[in-house]
N, C-alpha and C. Protein backbone atom coordinates (compact mmCIF):
# COMPACT_ATOMS: atom_id res chain seq x y z
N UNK A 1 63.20 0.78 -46.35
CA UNK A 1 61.91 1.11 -45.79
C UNK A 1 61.04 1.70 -46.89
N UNK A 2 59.68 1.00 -47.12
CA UNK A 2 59.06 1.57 -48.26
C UNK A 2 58.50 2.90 -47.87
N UNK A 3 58.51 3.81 -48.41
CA UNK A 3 58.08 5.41 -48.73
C UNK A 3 56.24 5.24 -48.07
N UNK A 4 56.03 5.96 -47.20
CA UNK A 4 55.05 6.65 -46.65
C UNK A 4 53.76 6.91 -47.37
N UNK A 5 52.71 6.03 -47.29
CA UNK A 5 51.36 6.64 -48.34
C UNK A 5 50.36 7.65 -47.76
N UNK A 6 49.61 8.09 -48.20
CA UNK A 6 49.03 9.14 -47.51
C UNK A 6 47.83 8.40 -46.27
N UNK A 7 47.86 7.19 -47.04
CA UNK A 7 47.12 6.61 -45.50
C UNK A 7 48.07 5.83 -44.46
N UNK A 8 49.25 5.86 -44.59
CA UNK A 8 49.70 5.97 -43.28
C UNK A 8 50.04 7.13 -42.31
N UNK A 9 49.65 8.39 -42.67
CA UNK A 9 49.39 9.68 -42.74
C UNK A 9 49.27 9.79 -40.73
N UNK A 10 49.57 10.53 -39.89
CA UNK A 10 49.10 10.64 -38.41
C UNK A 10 47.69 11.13 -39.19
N UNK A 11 47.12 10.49 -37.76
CA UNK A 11 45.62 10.69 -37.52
C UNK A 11 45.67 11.85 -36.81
N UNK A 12 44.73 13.06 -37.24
CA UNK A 12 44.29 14.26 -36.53
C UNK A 12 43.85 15.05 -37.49
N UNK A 13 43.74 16.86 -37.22
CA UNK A 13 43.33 17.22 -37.76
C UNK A 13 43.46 17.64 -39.53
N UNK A 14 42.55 17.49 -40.11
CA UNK A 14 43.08 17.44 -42.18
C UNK A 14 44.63 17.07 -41.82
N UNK A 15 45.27 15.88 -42.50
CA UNK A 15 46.24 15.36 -42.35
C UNK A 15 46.29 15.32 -44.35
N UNK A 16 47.85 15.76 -44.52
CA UNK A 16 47.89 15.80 -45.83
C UNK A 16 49.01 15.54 -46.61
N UNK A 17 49.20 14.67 -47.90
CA UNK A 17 50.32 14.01 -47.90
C UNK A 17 51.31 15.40 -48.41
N UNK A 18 52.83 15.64 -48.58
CA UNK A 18 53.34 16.18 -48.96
C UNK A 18 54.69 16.23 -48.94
N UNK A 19 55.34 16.05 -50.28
CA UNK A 19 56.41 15.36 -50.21
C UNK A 19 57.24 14.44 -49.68
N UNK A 20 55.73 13.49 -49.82
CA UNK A 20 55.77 12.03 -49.03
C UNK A 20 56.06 12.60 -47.13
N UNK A 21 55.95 13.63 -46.73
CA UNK A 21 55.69 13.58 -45.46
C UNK A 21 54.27 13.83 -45.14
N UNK A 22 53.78 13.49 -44.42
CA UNK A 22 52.53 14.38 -43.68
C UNK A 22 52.19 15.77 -42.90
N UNK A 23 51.83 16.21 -43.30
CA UNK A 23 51.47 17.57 -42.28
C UNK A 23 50.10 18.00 -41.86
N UNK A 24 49.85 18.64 -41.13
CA UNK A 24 48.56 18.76 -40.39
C UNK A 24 48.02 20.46 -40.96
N UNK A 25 46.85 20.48 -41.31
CA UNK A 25 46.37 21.68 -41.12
C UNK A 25 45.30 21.81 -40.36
N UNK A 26 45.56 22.79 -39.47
CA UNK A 26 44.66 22.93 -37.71
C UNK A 26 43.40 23.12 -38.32
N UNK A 27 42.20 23.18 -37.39
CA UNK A 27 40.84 23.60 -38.17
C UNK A 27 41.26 25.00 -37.86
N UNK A 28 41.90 25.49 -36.61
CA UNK A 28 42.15 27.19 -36.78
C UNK A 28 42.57 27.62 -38.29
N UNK A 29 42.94 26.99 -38.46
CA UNK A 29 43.98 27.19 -39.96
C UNK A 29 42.54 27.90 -41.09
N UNK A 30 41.74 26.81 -41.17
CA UNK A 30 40.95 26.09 -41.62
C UNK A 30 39.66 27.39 -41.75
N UNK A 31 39.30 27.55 -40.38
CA UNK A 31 38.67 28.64 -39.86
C UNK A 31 39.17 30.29 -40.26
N UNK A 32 40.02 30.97 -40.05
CA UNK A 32 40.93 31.65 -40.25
C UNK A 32 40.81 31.67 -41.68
N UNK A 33 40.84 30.28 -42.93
CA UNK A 33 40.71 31.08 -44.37
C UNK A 33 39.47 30.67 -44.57
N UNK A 34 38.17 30.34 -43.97
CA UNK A 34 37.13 30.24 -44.56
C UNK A 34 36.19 31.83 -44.02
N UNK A 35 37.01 32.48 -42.98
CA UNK A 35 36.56 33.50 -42.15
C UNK A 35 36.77 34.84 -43.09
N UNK A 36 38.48 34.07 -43.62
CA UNK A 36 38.84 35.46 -45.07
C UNK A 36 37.85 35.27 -46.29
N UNK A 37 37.91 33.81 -46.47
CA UNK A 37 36.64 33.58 -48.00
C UNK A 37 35.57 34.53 -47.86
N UNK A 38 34.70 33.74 -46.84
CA UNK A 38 33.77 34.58 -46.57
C UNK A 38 33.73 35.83 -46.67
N UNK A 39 34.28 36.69 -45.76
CA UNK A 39 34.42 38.07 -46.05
C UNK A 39 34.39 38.68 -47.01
N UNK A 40 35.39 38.12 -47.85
CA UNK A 40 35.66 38.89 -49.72
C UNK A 40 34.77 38.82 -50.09
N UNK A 41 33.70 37.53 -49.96
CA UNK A 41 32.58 37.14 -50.63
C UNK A 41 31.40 38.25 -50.05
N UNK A 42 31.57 38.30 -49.06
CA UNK A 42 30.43 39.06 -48.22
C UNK A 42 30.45 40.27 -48.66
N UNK A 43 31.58 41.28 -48.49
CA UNK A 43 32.02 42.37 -49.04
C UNK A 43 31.13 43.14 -48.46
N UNK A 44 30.43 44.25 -49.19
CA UNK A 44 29.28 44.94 -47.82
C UNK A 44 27.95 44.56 -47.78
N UNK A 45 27.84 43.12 -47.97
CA UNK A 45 26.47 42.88 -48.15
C UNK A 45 25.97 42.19 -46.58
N UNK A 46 27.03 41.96 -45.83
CA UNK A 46 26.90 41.28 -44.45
C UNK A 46 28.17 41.61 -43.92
N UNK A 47 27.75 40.54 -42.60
CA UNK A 47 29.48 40.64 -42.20
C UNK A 47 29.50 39.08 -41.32
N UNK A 48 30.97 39.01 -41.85
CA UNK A 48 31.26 37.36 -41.05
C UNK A 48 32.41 37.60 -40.24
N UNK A 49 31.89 36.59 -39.00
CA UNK A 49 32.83 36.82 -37.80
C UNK A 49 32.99 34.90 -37.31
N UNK A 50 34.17 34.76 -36.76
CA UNK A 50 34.17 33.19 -36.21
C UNK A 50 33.96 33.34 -34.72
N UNK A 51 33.71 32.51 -34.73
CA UNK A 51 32.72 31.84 -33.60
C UNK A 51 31.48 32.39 -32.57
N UNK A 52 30.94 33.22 -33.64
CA UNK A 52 29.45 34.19 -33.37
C UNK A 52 28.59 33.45 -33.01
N UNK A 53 28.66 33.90 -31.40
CA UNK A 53 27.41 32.78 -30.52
C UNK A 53 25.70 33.88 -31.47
N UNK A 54 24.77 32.66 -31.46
CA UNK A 54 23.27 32.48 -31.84
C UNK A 54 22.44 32.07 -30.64
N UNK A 55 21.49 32.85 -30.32
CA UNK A 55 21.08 32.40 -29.14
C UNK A 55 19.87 32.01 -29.34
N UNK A 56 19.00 30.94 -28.54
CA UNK A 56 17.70 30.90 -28.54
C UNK A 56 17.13 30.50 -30.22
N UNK A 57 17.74 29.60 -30.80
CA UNK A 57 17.83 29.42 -31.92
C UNK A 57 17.71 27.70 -32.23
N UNK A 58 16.16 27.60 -32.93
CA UNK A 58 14.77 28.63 -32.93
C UNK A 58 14.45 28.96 -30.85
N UNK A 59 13.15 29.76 -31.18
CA UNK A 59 13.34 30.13 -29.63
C UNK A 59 12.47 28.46 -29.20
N UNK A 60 12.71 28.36 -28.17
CA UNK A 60 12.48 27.68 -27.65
C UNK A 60 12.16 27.89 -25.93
N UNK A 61 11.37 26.47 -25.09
CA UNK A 61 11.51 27.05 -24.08
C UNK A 61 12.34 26.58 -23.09
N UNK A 62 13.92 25.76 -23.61
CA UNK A 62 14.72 25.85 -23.41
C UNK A 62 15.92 26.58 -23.54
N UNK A 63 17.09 27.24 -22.98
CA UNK A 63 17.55 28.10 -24.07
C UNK A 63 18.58 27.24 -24.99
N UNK A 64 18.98 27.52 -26.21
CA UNK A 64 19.67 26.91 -26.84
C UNK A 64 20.61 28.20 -27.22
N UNK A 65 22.24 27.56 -27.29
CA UNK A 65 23.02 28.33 -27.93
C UNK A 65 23.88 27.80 -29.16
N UNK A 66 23.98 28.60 -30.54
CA UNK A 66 24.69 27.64 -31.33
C UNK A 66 25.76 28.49 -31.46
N UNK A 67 27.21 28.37 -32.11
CA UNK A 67 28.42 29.08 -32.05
C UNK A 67 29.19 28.64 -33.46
N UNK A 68 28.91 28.72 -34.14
CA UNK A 68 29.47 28.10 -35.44
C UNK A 68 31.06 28.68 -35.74
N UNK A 69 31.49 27.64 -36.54
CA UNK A 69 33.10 28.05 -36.46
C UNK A 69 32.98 29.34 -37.16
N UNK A 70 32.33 29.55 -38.06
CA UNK A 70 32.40 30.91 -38.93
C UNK A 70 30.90 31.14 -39.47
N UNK A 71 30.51 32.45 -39.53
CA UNK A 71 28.97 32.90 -39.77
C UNK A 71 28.83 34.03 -40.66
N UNK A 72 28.23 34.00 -41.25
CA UNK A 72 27.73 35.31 -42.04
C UNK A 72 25.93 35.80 -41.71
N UNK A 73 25.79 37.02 -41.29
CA UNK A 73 24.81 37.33 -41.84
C UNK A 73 24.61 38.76 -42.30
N UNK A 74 23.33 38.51 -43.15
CA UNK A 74 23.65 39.87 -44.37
C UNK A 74 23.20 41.00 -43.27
N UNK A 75 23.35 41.64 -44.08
CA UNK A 75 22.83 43.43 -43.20
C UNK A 75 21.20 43.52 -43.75
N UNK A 76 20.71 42.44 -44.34
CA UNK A 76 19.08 43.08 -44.34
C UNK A 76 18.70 42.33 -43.43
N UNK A 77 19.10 41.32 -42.90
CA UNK A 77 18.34 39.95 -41.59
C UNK A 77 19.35 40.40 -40.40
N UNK A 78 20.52 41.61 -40.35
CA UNK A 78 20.83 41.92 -39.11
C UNK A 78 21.43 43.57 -39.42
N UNK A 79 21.00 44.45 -39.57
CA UNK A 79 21.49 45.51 -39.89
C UNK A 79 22.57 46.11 -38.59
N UNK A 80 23.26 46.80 -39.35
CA UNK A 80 24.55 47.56 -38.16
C UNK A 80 23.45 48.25 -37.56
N UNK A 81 22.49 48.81 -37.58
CA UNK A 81 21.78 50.03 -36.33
C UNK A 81 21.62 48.86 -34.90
N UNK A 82 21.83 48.09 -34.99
CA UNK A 82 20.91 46.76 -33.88
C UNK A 82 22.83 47.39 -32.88
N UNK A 83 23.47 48.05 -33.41
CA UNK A 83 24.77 48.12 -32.66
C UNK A 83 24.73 46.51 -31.91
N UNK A 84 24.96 46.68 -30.68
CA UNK A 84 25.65 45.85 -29.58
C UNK A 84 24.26 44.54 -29.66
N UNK A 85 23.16 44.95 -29.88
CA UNK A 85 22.19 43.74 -30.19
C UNK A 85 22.89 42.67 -30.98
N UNK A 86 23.58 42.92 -31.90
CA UNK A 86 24.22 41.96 -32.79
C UNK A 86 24.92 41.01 -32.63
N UNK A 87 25.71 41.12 -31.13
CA UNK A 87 26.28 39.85 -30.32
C UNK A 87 25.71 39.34 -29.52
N UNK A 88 24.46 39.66 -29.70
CA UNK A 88 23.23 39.01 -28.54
C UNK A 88 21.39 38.01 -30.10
N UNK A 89 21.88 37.43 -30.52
CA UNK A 89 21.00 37.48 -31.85
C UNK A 89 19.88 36.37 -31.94
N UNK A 90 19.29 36.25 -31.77
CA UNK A 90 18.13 35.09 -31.71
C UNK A 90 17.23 35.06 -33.14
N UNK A 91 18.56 34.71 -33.99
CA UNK A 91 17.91 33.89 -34.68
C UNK A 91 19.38 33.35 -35.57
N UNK A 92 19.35 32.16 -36.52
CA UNK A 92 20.62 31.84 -36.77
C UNK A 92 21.05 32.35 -38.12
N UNK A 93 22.13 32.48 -38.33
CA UNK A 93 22.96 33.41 -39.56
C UNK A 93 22.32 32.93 -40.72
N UNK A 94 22.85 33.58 -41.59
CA UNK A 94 22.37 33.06 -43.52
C UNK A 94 23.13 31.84 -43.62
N UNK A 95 24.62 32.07 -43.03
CA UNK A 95 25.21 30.92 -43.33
C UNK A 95 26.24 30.76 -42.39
N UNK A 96 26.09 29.15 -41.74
CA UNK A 96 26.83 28.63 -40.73
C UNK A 96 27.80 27.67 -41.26
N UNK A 97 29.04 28.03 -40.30
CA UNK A 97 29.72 27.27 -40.97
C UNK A 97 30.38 26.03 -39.56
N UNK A 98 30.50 24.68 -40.07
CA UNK A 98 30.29 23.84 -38.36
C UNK A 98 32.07 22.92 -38.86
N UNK A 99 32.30 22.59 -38.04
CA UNK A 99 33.79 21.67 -38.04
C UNK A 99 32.99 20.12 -37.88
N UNK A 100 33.10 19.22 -38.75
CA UNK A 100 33.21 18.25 -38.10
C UNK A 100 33.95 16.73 -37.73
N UNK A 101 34.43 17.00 -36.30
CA UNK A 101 35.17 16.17 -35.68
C UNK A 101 34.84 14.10 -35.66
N UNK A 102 35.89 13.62 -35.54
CA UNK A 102 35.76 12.26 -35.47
C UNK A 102 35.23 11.99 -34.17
N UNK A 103 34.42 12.61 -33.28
CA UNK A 103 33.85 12.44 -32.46
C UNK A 103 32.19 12.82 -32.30
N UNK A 104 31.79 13.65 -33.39
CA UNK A 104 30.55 14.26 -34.10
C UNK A 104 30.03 12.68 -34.49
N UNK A 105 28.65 12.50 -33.96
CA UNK A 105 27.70 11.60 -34.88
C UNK A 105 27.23 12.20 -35.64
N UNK A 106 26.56 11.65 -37.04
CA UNK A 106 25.87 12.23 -37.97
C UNK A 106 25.10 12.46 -37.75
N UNK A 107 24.27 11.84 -36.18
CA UNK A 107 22.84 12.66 -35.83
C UNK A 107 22.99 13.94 -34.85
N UNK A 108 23.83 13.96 -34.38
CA UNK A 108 24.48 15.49 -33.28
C UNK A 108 24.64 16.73 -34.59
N UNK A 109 25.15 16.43 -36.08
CA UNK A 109 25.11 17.02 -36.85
C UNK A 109 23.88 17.68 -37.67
N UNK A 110 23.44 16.51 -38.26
CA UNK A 110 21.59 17.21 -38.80
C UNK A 110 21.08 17.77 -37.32
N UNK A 111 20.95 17.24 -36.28
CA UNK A 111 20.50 18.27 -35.21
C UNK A 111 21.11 19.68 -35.32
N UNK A 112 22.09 19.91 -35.38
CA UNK A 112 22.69 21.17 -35.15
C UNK A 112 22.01 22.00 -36.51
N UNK A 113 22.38 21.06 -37.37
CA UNK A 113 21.45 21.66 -38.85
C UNK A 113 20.25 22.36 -38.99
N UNK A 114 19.16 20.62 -38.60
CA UNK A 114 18.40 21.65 -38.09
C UNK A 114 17.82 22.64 -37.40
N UNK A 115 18.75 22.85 -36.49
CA UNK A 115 18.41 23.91 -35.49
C UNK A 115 18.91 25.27 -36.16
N UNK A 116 19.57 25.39 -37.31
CA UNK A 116 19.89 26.32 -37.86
C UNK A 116 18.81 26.83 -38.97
N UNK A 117 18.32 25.83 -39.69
CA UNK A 117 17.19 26.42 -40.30
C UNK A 117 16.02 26.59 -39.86
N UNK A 118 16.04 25.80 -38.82
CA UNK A 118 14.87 26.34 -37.95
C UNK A 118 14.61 28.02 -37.90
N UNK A 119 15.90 28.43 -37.48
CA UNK A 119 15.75 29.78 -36.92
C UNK A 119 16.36 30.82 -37.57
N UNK A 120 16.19 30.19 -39.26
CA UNK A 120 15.89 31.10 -40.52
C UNK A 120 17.31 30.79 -41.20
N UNK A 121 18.19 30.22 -41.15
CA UNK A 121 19.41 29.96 -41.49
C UNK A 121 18.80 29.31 -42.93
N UNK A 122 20.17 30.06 -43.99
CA UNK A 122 19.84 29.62 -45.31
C UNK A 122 21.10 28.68 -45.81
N UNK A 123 21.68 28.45 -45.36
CA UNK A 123 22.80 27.62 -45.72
C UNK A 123 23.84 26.76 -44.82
N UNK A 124 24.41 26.17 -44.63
CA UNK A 124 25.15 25.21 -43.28
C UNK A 124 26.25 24.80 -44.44
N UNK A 125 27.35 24.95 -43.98
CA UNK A 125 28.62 24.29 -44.42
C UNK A 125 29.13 23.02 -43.55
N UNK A 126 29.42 21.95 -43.88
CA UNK A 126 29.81 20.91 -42.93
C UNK A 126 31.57 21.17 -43.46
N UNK A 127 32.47 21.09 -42.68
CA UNK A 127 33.98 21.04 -43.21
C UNK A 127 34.31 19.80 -42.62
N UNK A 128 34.42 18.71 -43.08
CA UNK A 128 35.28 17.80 -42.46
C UNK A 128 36.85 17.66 -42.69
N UNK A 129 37.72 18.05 -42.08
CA UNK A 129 39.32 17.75 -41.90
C UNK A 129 39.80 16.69 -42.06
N UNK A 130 39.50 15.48 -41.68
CA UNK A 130 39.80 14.09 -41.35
C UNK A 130 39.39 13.66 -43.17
N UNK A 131 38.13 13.92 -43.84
CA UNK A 131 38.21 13.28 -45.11
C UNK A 131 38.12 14.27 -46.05
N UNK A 132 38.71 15.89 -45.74
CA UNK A 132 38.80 17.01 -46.64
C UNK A 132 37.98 17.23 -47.72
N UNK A 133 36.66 17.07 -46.91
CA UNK A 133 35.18 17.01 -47.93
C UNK A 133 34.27 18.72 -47.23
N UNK A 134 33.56 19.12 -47.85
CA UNK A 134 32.66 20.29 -47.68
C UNK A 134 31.42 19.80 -48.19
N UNK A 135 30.54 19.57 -46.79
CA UNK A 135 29.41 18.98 -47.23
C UNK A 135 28.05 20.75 -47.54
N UNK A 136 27.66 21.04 -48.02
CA UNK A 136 26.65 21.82 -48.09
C UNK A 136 25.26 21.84 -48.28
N UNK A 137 24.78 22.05 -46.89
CA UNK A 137 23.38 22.01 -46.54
C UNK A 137 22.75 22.76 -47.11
N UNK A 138 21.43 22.50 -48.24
CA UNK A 138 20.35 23.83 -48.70
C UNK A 138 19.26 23.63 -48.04
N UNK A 139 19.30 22.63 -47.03
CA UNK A 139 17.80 22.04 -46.61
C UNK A 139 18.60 21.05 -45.34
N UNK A 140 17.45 20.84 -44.14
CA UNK A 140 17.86 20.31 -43.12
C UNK A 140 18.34 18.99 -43.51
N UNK A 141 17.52 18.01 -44.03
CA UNK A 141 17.94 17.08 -44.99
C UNK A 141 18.55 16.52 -46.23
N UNK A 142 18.92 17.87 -47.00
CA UNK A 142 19.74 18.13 -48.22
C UNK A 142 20.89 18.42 -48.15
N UNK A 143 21.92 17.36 -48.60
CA UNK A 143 23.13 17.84 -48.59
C UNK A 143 23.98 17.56 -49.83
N UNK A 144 24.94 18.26 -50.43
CA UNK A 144 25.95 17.80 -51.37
C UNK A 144 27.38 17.88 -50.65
N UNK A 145 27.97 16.47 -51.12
CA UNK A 145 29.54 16.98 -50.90
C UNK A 145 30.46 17.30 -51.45
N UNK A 146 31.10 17.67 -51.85
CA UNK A 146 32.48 18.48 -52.54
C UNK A 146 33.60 17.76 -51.75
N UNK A 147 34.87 17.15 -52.63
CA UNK A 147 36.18 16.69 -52.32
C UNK A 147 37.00 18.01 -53.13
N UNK A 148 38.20 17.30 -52.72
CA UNK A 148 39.19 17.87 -53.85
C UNK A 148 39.53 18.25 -54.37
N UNK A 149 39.31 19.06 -55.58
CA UNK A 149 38.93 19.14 -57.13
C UNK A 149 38.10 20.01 -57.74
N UNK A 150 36.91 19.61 -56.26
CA UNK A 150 35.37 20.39 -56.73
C UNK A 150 35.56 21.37 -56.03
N UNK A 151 34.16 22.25 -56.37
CA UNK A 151 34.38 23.81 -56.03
C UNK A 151 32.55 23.80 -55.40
N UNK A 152 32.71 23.72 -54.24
CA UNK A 152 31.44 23.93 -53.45
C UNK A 152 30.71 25.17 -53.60
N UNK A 153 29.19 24.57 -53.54
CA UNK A 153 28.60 26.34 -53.79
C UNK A 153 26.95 25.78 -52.79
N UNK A 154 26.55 26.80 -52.15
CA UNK A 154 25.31 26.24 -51.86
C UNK A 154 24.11 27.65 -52.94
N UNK A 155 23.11 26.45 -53.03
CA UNK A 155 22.17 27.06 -54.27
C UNK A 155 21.57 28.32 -53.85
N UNK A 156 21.19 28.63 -52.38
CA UNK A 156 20.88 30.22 -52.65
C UNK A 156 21.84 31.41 -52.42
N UNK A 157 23.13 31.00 -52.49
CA UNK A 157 24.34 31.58 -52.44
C UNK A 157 25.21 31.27 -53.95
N UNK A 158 24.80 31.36 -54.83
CA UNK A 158 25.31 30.50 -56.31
C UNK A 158 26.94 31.43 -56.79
N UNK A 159 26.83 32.63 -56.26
CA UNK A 159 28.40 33.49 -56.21
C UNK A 159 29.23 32.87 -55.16
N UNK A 160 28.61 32.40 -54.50
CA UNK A 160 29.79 32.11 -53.61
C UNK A 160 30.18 30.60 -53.76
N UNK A 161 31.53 30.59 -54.13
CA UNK A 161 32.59 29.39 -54.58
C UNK A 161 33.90 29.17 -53.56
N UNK A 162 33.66 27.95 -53.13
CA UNK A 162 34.74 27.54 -52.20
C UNK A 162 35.30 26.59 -52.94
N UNK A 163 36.87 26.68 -53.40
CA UNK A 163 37.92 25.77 -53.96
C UNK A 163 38.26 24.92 -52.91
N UNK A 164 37.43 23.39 -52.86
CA UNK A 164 38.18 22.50 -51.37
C UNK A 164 39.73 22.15 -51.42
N UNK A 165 40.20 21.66 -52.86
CA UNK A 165 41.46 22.09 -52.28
C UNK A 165 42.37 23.05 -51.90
N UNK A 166 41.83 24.67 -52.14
CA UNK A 166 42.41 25.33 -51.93
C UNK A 166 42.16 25.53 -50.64
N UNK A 167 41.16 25.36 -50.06
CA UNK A 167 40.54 25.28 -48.82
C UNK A 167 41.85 24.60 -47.64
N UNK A 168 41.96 23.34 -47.83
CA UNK A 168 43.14 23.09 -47.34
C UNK A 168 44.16 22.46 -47.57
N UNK A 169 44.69 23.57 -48.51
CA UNK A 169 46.01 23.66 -48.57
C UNK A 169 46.92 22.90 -50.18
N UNK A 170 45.54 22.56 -50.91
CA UNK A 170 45.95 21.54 -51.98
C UNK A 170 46.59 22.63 -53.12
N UNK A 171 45.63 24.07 -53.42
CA UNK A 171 45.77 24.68 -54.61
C UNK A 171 46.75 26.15 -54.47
């Protein structure tokens, strides 16, 4: 029986070859170390929490809610005095971070995008699992992607460096 390639790999979430077996890393997984990145990175200049509902974002006179897998925002666009205001927030983080699934269109995505800079958001992380790419939004329509190898950064965040393979699970 010939040996296993990484594209005969199960289909699901980041599927990854390893020692010619496959294994899965969950987006919890996924979430969970982009929630630690963040943080270190943030240090006391903000604070990042996963899955920090955004409300009314931009306002609209519908309500809209966005919930990103992981969020940062700094303490000058949400200061600790706002206490308990802070899980109630109408407007969207510095930086969102979104999963996206083999069931996501690319237009359900720039929507979500733009609804983030709409409502002052300075950065959008796309994580895709399925082709272990980090796309990074500086603009509703601007994006770069990062595989492998590369080390993602979005431009008004230029300290902050995400290793994609370390991301999941390569480094």
């Amino acid at each position: 029986m010939p040996a296993a390639r990484e594209t005969d790999a199960p289909r699901g979430p980041a599927t990854a070859a390893a020692r010619g077996r496959a294994t899965r890393v969950s987006n919890r997984r996924l979430q969970l170390r982009l929630t630690a990145l963040l943080s270190q990175w943030a240090g006391p200049r903000g604070e990042v929490r996963s899955d920090w509902p955004f409300y009314n974002v931009p306002w609209t006179d519908r309500p809209t809610r966005l919930v990103p897998a992981v969020a940062y925002a700094s303490f000058a666009r949400v200061p600790l005095r706002l206490g308990e205001l802070r899980d109630h927030l109408a407007i969207a983080p510095d930086i969102a971070v979104e999963f996206v699934s083999s069931g996501d269109s690319p237009a359900e995505l720039e929507q979500k995008v733009a609804l983030y800079f709409a409502g002052g958001g300075i950065a959008v992380i796309a994580v895709d699992p399925m082709a272990r790419t980090i796309a990074v939004y500086d603009a509703p329509a601007k994006s770069r992607t990062f595989a492998v190898g590369d080390c993602a950064r979005a431009r008004r965040f230029a300290d902050l460096v995400l290793d994609v393979g370390a991301l999941f699970g390569d480094g």
